[in-house]
N, C-alpha and C. Protein backbone atom coordinates (compact mmCIF):
# COMPACT_ATOMS: atom_id res chain seq x y z
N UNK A 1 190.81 10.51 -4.44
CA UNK A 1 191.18 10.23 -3.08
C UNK A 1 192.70 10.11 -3.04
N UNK A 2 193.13 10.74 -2.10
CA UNK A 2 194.82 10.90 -2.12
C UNK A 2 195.19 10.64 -0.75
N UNK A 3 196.03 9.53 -0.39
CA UNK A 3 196.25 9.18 0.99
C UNK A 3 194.99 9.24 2.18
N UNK A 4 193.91 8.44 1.58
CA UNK A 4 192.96 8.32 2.46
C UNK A 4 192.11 9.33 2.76
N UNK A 5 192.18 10.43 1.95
CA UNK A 5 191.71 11.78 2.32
C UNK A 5 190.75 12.08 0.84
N UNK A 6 189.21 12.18 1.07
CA UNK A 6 189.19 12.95 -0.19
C UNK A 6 188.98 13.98 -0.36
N UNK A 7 189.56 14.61 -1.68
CA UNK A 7 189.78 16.18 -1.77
C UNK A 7 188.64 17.19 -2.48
N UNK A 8 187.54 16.36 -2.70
CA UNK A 8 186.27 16.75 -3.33
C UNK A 8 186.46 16.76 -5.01
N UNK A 9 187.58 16.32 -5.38
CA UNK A 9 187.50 16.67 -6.85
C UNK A 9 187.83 15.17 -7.50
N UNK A 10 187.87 14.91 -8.66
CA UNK A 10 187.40 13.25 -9.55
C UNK A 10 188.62 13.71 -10.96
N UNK A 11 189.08 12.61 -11.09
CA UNK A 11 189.35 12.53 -12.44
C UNK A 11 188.87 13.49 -13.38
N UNK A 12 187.50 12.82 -13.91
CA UNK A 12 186.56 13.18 -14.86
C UNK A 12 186.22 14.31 -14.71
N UNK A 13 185.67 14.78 -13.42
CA UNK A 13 185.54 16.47 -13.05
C UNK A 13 186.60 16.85 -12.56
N UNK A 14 187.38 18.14 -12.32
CA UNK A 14 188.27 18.74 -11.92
C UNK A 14 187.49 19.74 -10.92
N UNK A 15 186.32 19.86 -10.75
CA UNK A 15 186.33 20.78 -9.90
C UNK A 15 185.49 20.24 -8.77
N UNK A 16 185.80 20.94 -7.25
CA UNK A 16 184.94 20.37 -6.01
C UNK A 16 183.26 20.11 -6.18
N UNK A 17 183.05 18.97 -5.54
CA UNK A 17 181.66 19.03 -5.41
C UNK A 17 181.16 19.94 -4.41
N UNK A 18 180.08 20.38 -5.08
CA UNK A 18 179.26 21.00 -4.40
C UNK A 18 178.21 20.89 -3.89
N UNK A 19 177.44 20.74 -2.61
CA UNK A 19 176.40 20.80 -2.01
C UNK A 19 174.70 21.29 -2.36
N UNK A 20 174.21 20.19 -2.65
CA UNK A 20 173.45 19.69 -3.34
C UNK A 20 172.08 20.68 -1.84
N UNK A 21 171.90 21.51 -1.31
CA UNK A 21 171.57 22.38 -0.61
C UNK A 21 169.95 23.48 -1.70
N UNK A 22 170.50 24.04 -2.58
CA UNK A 22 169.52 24.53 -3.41
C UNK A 22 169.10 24.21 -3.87
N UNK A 23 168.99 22.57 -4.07
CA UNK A 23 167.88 22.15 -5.16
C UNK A 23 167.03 21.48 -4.01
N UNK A 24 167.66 20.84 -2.92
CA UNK A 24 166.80 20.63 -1.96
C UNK A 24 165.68 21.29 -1.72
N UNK A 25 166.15 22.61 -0.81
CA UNK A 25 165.15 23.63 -0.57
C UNK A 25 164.11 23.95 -1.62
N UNK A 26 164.72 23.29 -3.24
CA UNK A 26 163.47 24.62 -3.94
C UNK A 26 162.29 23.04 -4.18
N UNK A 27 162.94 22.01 -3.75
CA UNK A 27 161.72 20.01 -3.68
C UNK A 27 161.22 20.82 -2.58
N UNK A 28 161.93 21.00 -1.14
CA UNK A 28 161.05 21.00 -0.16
C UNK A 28 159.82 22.37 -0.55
N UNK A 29 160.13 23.08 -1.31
CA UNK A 29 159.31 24.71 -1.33
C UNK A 29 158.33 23.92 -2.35
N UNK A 30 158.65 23.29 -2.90
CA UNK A 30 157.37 22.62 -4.07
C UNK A 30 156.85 21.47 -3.80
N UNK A 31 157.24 21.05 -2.43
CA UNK A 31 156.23 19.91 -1.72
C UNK A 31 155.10 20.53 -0.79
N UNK A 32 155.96 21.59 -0.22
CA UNK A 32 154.70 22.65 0.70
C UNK A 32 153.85 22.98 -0.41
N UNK A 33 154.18 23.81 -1.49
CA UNK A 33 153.13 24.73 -2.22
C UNK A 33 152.11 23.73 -2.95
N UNK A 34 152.62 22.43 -3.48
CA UNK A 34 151.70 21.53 -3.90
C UNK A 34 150.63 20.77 -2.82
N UNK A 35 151.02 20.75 -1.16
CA UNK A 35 150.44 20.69 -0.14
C UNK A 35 149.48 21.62 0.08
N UNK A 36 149.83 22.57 0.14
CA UNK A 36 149.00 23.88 0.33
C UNK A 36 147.89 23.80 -0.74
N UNK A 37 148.37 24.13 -1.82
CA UNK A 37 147.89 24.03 -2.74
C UNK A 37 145.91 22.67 -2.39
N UNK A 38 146.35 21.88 -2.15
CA UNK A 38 145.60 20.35 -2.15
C UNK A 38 145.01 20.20 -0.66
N UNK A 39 144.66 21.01 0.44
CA UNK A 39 144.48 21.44 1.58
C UNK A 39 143.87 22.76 1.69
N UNK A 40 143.60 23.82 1.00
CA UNK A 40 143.23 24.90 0.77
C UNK A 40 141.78 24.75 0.34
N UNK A 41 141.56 24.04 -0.75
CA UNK A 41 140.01 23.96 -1.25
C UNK A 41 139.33 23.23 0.28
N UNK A 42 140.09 22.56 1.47
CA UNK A 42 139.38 21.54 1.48
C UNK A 42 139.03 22.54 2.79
N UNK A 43 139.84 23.44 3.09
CA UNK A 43 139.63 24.26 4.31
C UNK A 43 138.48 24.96 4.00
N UNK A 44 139.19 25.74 2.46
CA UNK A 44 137.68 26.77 2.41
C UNK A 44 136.01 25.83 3.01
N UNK A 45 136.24 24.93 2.14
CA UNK A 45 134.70 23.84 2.40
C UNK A 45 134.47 23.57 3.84
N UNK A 46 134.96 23.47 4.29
CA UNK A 46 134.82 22.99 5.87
C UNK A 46 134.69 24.61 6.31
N UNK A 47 135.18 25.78 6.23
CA UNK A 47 134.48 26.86 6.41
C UNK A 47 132.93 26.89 6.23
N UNK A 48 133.05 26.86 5.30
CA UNK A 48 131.48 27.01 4.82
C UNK A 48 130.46 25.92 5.03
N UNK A 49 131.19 24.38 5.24
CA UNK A 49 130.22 24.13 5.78
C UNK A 49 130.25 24.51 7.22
N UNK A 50 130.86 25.19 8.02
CA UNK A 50 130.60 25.18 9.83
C UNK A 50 130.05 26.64 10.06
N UNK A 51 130.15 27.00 8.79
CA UNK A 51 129.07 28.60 8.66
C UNK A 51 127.48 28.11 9.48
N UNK A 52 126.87 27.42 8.44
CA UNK A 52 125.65 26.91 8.77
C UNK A 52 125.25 26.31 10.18
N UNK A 53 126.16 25.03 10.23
CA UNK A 53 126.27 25.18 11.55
C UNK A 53 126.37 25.86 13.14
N UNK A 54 126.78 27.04 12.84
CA UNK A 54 127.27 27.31 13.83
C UNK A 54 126.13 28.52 14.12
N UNK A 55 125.78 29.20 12.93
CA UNK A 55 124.07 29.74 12.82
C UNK A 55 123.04 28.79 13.81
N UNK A 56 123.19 27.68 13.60
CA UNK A 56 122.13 26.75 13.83
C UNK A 56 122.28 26.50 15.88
N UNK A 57 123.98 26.64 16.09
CA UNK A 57 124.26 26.39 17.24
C UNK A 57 124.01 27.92 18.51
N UNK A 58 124.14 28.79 17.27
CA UNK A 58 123.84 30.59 18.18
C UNK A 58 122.50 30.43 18.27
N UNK A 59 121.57 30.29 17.07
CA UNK A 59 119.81 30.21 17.10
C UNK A 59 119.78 29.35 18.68
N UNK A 60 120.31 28.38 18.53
CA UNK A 60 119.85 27.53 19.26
C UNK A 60 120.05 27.38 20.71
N UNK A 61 121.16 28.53 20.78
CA UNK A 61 121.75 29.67 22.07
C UNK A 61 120.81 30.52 23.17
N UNK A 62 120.45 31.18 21.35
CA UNK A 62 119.49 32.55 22.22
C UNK A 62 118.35 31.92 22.26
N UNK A 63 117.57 30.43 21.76
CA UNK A 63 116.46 30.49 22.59
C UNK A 63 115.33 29.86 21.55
N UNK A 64 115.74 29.89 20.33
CA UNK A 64 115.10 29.48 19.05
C UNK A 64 114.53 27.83 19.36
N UNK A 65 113.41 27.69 18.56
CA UNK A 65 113.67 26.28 19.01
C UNK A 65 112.80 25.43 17.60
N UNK A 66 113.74 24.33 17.38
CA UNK A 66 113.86 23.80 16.24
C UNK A 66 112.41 23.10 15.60
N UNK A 67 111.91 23.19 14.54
CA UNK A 67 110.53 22.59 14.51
C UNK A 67 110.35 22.35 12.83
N UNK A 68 110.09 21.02 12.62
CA UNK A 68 109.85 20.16 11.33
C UNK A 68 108.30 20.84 11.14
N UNK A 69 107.94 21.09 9.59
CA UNK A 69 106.50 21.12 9.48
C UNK A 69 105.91 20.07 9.12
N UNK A 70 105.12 20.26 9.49
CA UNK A 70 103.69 19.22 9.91
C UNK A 70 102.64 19.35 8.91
N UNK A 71 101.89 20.59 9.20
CA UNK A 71 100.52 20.39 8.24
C UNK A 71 101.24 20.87 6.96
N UNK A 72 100.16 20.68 6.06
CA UNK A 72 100.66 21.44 4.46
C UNK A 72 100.77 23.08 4.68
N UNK A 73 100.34 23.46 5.67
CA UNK A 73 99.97 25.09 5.04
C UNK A 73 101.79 25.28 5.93
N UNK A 74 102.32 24.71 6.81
CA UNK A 74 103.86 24.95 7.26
C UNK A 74 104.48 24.11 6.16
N UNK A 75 104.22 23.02 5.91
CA UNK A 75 105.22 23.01 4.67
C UNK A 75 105.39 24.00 3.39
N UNK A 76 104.19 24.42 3.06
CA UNK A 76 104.11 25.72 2.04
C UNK A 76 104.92 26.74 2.42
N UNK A 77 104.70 27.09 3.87
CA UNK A 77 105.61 28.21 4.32
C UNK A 77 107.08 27.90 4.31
N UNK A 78 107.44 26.99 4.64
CA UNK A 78 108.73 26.57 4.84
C UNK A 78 109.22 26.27 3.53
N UNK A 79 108.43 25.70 2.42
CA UNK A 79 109.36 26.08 0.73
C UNK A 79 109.36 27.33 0.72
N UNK A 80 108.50 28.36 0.98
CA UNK A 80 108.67 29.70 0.42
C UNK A 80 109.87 30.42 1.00
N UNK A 81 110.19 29.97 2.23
CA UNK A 81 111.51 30.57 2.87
C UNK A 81 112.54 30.70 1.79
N UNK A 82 113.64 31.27 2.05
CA UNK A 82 115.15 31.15 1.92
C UNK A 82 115.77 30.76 2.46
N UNK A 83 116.54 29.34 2.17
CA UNK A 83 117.49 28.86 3.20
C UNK A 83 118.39 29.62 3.69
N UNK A 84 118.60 28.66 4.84
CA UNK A 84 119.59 29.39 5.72
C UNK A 84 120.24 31.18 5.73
N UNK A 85 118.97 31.88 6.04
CA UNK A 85 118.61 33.17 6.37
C UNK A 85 117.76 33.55 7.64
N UNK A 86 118.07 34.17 8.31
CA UNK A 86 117.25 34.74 8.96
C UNK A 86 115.72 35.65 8.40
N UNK A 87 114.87 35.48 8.86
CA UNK A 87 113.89 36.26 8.11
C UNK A 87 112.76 36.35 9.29
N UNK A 88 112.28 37.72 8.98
CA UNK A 88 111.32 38.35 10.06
C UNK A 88 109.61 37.62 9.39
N UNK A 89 109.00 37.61 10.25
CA UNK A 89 107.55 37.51 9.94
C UNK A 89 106.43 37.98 11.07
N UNK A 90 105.32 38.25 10.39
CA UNK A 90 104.39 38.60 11.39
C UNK A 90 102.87 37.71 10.95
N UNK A 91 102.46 37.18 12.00
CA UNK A 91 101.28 36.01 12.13
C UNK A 91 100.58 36.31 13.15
N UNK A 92 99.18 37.37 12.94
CA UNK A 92 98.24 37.79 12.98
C UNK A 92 98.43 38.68 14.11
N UNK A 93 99.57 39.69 14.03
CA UNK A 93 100.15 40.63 14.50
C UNK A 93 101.45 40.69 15.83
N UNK A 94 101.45 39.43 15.99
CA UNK A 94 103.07 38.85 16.80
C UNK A 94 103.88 38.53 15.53
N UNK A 95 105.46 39.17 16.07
CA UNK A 95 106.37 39.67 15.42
C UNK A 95 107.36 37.41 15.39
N UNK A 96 107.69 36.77 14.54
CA UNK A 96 108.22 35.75 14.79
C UNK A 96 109.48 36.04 13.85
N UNK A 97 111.13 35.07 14.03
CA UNK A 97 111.94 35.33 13.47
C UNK A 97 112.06 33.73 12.93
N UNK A 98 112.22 33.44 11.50
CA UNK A 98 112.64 32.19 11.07
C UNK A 98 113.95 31.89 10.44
N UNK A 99 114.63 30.47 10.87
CA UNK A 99 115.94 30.18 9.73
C UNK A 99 115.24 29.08 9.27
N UNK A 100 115.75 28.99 7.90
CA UNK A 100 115.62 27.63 7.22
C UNK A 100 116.82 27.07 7.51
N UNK A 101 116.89 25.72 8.16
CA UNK A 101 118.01 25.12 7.74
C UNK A 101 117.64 23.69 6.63
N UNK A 102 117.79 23.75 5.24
CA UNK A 102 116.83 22.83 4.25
C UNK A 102 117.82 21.55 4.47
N UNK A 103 119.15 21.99 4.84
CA UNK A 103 119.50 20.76 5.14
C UNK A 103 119.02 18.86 6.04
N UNK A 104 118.75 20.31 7.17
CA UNK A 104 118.20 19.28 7.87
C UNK A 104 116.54 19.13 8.06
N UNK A 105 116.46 20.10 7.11
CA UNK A 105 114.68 19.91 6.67
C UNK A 105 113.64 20.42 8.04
N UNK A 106 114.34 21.29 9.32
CA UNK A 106 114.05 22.19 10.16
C UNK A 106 113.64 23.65 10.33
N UNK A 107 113.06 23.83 10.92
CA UNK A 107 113.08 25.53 10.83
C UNK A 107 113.22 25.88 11.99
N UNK A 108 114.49 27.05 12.42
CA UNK A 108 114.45 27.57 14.05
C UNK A 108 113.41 28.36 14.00
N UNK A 109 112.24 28.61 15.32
CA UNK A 109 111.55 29.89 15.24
C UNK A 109 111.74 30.43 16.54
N UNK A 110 111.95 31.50 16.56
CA UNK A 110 112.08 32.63 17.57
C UNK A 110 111.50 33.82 18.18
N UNK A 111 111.23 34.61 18.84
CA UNK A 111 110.65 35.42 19.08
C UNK A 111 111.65 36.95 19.13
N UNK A 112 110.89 38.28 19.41
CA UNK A 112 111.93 38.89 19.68
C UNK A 112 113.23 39.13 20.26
N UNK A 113 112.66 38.39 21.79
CA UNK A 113 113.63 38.44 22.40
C UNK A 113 114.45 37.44 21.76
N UNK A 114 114.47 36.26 21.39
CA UNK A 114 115.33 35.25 21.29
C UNK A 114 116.37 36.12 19.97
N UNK A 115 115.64 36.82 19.12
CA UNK A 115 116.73 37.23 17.98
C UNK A 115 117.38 38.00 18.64
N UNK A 116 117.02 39.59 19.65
CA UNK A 116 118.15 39.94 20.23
C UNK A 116 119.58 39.16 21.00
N UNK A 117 119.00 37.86 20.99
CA UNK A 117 120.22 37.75 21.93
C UNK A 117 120.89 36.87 20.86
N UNK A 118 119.98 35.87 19.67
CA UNK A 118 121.24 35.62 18.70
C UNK A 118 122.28 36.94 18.23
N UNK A 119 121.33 37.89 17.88
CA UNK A 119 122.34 38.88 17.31
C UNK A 119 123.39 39.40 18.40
N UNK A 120 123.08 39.72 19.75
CA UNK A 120 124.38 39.84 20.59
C UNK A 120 125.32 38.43 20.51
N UNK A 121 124.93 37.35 20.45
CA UNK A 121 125.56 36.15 20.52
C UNK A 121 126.63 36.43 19.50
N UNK A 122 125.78 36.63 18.04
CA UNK A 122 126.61 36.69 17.11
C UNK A 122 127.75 38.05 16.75
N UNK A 123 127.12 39.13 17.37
CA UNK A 123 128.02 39.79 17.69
C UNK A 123 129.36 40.00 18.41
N UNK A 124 129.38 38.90 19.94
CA UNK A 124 130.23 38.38 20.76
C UNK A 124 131.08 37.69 19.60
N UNK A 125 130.78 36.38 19.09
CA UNK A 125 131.81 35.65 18.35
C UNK A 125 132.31 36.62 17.25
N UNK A 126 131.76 37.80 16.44
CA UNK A 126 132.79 38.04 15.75
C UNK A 126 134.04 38.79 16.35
N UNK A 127 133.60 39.53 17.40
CA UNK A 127 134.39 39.89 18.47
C UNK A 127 135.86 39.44 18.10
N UNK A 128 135.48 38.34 18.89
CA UNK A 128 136.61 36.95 19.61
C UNK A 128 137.48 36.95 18.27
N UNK A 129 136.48 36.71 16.94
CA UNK A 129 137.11 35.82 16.03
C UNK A 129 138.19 36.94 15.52
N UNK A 130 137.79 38.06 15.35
CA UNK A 130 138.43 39.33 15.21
C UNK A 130 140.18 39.50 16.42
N UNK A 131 139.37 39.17 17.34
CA UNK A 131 140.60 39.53 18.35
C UNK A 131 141.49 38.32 18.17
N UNK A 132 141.25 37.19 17.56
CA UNK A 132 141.64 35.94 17.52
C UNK A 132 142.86 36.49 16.11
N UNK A 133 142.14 36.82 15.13
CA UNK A 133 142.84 36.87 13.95
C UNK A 133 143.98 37.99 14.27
N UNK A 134 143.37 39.13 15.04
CA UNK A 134 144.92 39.97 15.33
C UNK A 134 145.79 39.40 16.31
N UNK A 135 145.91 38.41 17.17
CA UNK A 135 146.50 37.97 17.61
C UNK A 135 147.37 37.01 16.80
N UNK A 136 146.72 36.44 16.05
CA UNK A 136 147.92 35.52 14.98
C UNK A 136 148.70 36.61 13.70
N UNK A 137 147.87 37.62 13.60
CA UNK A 137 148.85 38.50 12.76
C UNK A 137 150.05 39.09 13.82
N UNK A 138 149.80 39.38 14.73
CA UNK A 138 150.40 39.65 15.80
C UNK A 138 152.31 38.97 15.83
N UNK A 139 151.92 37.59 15.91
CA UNK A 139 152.29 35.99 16.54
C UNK A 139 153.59 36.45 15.02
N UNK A 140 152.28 36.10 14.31
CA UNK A 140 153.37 36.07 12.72
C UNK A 140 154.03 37.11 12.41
N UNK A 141 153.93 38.65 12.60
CA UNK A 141 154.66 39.53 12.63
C UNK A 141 156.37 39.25 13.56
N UNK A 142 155.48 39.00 14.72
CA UNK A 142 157.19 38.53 15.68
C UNK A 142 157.78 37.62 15.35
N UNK A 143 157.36 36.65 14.47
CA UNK A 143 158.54 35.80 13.89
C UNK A 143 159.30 36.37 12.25
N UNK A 144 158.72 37.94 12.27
CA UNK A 144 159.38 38.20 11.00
C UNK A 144 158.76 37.75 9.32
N UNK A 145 157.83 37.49 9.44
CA UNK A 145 157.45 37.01 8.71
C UNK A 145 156.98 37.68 7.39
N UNK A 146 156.97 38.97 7.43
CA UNK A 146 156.22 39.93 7.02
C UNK A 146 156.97 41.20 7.56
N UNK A 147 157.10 42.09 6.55
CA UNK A 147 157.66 43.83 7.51
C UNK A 147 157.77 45.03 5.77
N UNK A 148 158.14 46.14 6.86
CA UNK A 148 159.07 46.83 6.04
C UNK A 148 159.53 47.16 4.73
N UNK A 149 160.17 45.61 4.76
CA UNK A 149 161.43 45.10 3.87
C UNK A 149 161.17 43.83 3.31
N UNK A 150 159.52 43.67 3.17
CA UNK A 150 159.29 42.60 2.78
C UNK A 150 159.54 41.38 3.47
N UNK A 151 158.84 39.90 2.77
CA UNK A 151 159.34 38.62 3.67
C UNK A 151 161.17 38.11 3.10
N UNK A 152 161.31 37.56 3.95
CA UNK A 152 162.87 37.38 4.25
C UNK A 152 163.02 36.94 3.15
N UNK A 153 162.67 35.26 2.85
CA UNK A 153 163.02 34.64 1.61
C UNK A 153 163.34 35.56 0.67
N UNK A 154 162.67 36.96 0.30
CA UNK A 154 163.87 37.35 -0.68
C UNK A 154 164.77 38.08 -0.76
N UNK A 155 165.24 38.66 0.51
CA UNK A 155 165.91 39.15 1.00
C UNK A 155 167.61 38.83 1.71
N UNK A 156 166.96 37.56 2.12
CA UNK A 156 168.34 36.67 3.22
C UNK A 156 169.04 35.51 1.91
């Protein structure tokens, strides 16, 4: 310090300090990625579990309607299922559609019509979810995020 002024440089060091800027950024880049990182498993899971769900909420759309078994010969049927699948059957020549959901120890049953309209149902949402996802690739393209020339960070 020389007349009240300091000049960035020390005794001991001779040369200016420098701005402590790049080591910052590369804590903050390894607090996100260890974030990410620890938030990622927990998304996938919550995917998958609202998979099931949301099967259970379209069935329950087009018309399906939810039913615990009762006698032994529906509980027999209902172990032999495959969970959470759709599956066709025919009982003494009417066409019926079943889900297991073993979770909740239910079975949707449906008729023809009711599966046509899950399957348009479910056809509608992938739609959306589709037009949904190009819209955020969209979003993230205009902020540059992605191009050309690669993402910025290694570039700028």
């Amino acid at each position: 310090m020389r007349n009240g002024v300091e000049t960035g440089t020390s005794r001991n060091n001779p040369q200016p300090k420098k701005p402590k800027t790049m080591k910052t950024r590369t804590i903050q880049s390894n607090i996100i990625l260890i974030f990410a990182a620890a938030v990622a498993p927990l998304f996938v899971a919550g995917c998958a579990e609202m998979g099931a769900g949301n099967t259970t909420s379209l069935l329950t759309a087009a018309g399906f309607r939810a039913r615990t078994p009762q006698t032994p010969k529906q509980q027999q049927i209902y172990a032999a299922l495959p969970p959470y699948q759709v599956e066709r059957a025919t009982v003494k020549g009417k066409t019926f559609y079943v889900y297991k959901d073993e979770k909740a120890g239910v079975a949707y049953i449906g008729r023809e019509q009711e599966y046509q309209r899950y399957h348009q149902l479910a056809v509608q949402q992938q739609i959306a979810q589709n037009y949904y996802m190009a819209a955020e690739m969209d979003r993230a393209a205009a902020w540059g995020w992605y191009g050309a020339w690669g993402p910025r960070a290694f570039w700028w």
